[in-house]
C-alpha atoms as a PDB file:
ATOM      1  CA  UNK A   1      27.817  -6.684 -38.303  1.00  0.00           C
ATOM      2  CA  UNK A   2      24.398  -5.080 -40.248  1.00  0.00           C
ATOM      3  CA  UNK A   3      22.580  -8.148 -38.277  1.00  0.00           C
ATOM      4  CA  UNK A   4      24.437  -7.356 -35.088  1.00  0.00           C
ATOM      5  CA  UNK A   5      23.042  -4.005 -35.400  1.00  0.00           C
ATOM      6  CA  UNK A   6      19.710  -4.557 -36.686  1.00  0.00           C
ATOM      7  CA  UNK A   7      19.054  -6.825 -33.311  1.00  0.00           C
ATOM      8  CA  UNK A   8      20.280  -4.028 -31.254  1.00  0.00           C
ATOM      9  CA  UNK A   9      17.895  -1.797 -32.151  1.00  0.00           C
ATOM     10  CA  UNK A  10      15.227  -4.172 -32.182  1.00  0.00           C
ATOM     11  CA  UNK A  11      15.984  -4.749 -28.820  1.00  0.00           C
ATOM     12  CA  UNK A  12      16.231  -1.554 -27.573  1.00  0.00           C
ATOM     13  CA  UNK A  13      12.886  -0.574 -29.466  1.00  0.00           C
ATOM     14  CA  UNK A  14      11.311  -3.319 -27.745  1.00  0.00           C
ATOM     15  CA  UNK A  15      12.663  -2.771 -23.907  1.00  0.00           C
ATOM     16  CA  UNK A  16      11.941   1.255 -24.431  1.00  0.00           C
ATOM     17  CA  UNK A  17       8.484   0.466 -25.733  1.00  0.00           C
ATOM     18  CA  UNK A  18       7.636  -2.135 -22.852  1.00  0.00           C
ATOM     19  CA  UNK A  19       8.857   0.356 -20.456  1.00  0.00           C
ATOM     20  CA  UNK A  20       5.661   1.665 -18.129  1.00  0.00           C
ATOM     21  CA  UNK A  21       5.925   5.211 -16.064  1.00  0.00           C
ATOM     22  CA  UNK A  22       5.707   4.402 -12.147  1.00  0.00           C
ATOM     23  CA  UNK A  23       6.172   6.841  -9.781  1.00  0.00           C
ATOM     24  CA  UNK A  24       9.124   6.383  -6.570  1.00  0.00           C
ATOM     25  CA  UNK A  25       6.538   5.095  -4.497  1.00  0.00           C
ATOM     26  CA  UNK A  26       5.144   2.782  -6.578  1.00  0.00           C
ATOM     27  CA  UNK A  27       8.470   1.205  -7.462  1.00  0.00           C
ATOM     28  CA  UNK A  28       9.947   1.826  -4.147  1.00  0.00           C
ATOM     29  CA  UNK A  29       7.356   0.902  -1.884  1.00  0.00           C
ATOM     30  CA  UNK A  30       7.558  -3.090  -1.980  1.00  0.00           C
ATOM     31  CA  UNK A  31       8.284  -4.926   1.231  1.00  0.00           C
ATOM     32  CA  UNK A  32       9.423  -8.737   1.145  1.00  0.00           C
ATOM     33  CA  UNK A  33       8.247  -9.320   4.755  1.00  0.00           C
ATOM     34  CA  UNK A  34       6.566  -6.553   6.079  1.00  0.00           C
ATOM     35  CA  UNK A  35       6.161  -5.933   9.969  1.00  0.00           C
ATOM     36  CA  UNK A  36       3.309  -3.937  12.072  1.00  0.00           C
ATOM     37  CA  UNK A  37       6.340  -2.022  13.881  1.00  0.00           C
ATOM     38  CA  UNK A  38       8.382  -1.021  10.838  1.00  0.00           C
ATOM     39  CA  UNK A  39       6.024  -1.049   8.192  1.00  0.00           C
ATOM     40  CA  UNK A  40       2.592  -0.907   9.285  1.00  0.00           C
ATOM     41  CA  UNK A  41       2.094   1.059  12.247  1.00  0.00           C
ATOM     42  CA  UNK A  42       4.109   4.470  11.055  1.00  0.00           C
ATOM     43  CA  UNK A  43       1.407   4.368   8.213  1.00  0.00           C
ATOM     44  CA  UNK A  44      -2.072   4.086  10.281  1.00  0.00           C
ATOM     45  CA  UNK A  45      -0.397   6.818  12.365  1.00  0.00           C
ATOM     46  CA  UNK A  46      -0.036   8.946   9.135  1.00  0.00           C
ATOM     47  CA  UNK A  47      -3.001   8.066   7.136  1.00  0.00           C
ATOM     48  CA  UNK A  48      -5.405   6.825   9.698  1.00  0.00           C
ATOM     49  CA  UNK A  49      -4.662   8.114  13.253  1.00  0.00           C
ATOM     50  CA  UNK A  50      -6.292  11.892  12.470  1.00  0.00           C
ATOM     51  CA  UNK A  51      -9.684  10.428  12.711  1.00  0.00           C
ATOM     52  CA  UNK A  52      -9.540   7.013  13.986  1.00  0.00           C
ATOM     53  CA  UNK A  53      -8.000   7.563  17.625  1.00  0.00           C
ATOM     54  CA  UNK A  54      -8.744   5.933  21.004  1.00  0.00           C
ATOM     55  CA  UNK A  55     -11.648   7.818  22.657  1.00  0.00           C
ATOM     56  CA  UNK A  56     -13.390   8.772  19.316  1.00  0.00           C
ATOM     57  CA  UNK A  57     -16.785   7.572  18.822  1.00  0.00           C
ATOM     58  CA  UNK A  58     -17.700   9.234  15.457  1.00  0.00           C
ATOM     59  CA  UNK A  59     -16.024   6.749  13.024  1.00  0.00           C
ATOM     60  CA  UNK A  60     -18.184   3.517  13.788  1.00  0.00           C
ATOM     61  CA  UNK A  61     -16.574   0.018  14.628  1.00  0.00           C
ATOM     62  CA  UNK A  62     -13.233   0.666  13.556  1.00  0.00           C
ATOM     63  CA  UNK A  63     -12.877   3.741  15.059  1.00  0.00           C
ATOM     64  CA  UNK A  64      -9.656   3.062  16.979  1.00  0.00           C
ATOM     65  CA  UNK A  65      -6.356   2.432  14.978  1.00  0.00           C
ATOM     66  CA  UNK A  66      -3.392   2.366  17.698  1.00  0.00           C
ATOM     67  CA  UNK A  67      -2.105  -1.264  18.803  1.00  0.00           C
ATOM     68  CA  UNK A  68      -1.261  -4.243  16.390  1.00  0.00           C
ATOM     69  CA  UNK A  69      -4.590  -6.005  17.777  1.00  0.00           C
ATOM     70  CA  UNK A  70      -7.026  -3.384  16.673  1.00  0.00           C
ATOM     71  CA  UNK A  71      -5.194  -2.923  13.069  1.00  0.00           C
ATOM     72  CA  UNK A  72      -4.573  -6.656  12.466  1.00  0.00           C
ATOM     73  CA  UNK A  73      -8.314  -7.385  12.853  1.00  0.00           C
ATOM     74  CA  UNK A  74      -9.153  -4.085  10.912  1.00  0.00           C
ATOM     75  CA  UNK A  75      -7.183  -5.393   8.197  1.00  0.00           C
ATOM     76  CA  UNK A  76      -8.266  -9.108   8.640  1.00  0.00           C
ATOM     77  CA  UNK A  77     -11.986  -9.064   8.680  1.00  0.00           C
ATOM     78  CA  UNK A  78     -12.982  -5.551   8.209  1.00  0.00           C
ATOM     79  CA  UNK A  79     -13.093  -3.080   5.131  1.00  0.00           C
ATOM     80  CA  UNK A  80     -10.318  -1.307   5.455  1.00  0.00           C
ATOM     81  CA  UNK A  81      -8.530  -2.827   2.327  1.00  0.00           C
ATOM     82  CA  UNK A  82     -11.675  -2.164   0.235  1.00  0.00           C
ATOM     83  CA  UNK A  83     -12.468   0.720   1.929  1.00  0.00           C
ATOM     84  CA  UNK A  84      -8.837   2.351   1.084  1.00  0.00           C
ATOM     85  CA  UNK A  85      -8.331   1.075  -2.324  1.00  0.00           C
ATOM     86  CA  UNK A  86     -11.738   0.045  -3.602  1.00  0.00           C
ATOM     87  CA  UNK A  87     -13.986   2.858  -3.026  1.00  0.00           C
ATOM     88  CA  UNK A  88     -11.366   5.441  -2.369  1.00  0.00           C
ATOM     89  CA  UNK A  89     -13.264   6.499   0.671  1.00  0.00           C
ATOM     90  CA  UNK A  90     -10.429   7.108   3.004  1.00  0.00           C
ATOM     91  CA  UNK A  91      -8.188   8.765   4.250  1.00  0.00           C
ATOM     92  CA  UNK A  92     -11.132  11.591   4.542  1.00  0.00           C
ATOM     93  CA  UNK A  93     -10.488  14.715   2.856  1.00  0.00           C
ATOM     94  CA  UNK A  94      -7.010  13.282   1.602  1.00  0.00           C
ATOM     95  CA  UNK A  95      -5.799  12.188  -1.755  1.00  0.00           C
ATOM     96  CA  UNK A  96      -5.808   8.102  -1.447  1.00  0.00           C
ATOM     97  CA  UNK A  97      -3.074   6.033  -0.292  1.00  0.00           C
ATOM     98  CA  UNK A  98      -0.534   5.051  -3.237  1.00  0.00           C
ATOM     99  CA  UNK A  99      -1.297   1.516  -4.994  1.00  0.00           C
ATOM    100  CA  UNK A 100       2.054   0.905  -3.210  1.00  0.00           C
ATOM    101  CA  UNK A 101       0.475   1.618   0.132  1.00  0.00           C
ATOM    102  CA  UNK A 102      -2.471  -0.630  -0.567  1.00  0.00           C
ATOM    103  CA  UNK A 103       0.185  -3.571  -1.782  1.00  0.00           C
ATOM    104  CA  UNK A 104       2.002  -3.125   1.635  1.00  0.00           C
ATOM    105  CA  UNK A 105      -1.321  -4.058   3.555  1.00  0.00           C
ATOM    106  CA  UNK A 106      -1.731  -6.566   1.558  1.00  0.00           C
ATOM    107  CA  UNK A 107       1.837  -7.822   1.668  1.00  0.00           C
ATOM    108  CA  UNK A 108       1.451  -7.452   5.547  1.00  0.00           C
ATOM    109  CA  UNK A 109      -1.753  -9.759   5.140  1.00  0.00           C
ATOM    110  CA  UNK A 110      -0.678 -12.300   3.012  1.00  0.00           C
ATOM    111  CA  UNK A 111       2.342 -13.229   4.910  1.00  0.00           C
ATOM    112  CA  UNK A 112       0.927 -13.522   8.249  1.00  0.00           C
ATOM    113  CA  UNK A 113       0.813 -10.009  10.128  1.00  0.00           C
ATOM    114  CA  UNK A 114       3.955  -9.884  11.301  1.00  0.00           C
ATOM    115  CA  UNK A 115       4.589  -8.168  14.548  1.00  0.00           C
END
């Protein structure tokens, strides 16, 4: 029984100690398959829309974030990822998108862009 014991709270010293502090969206922000329409698009038109809109001409070559198309290649072969999580440089005037954010684009990437 004393050994019984003494493992327990081993145990549970270990598993409390391991334990690391994440926030909801952190945890709670992991998609298996992620789609533009579900996923992807309500976020550009939250984070990203304000400033990067059809017609504006002040942003530079990504300046238009609206259609699956224009986000897929923004995502694909521009800086978006880096310029989001790397050198924190957008969403302007904005705290930066959560790490779990940044792991859905990236989740969206790596398994294909789904529609």
């Amino acid at each position: 029984m004393k050994k019984f014991k003494l493992l327990a709270a081993l145990g549970l010293i270990v598993v409390l100690g391991s334990c690391e502090s994440n926030t909801y969206d952190e945890i709670g922000g992991y998609v298996d398959n992620p789609s533009f329409e579900k996923n992807i698009k309500p976020l550009f038109d939250s984070q990203c829309t304000s400033c990067h809109f059809q017609g504006n001409t002040s942003e530079g070559d990504y300046n238009e974030y609206y259609d699956y198309a224009t986000i897929r290649e923004s995502i694909e072969f521009g800086n978006t990822i880096r310029d989001i999580d790397t050198t924190k440089t957008m969403p302007k005037g904005g705290a930066p998108l959560s790490k779990a954010k940044v792991k859905l684009l990236l989740q969206w990437k790596n398994t294909g862009f789904q529609p």
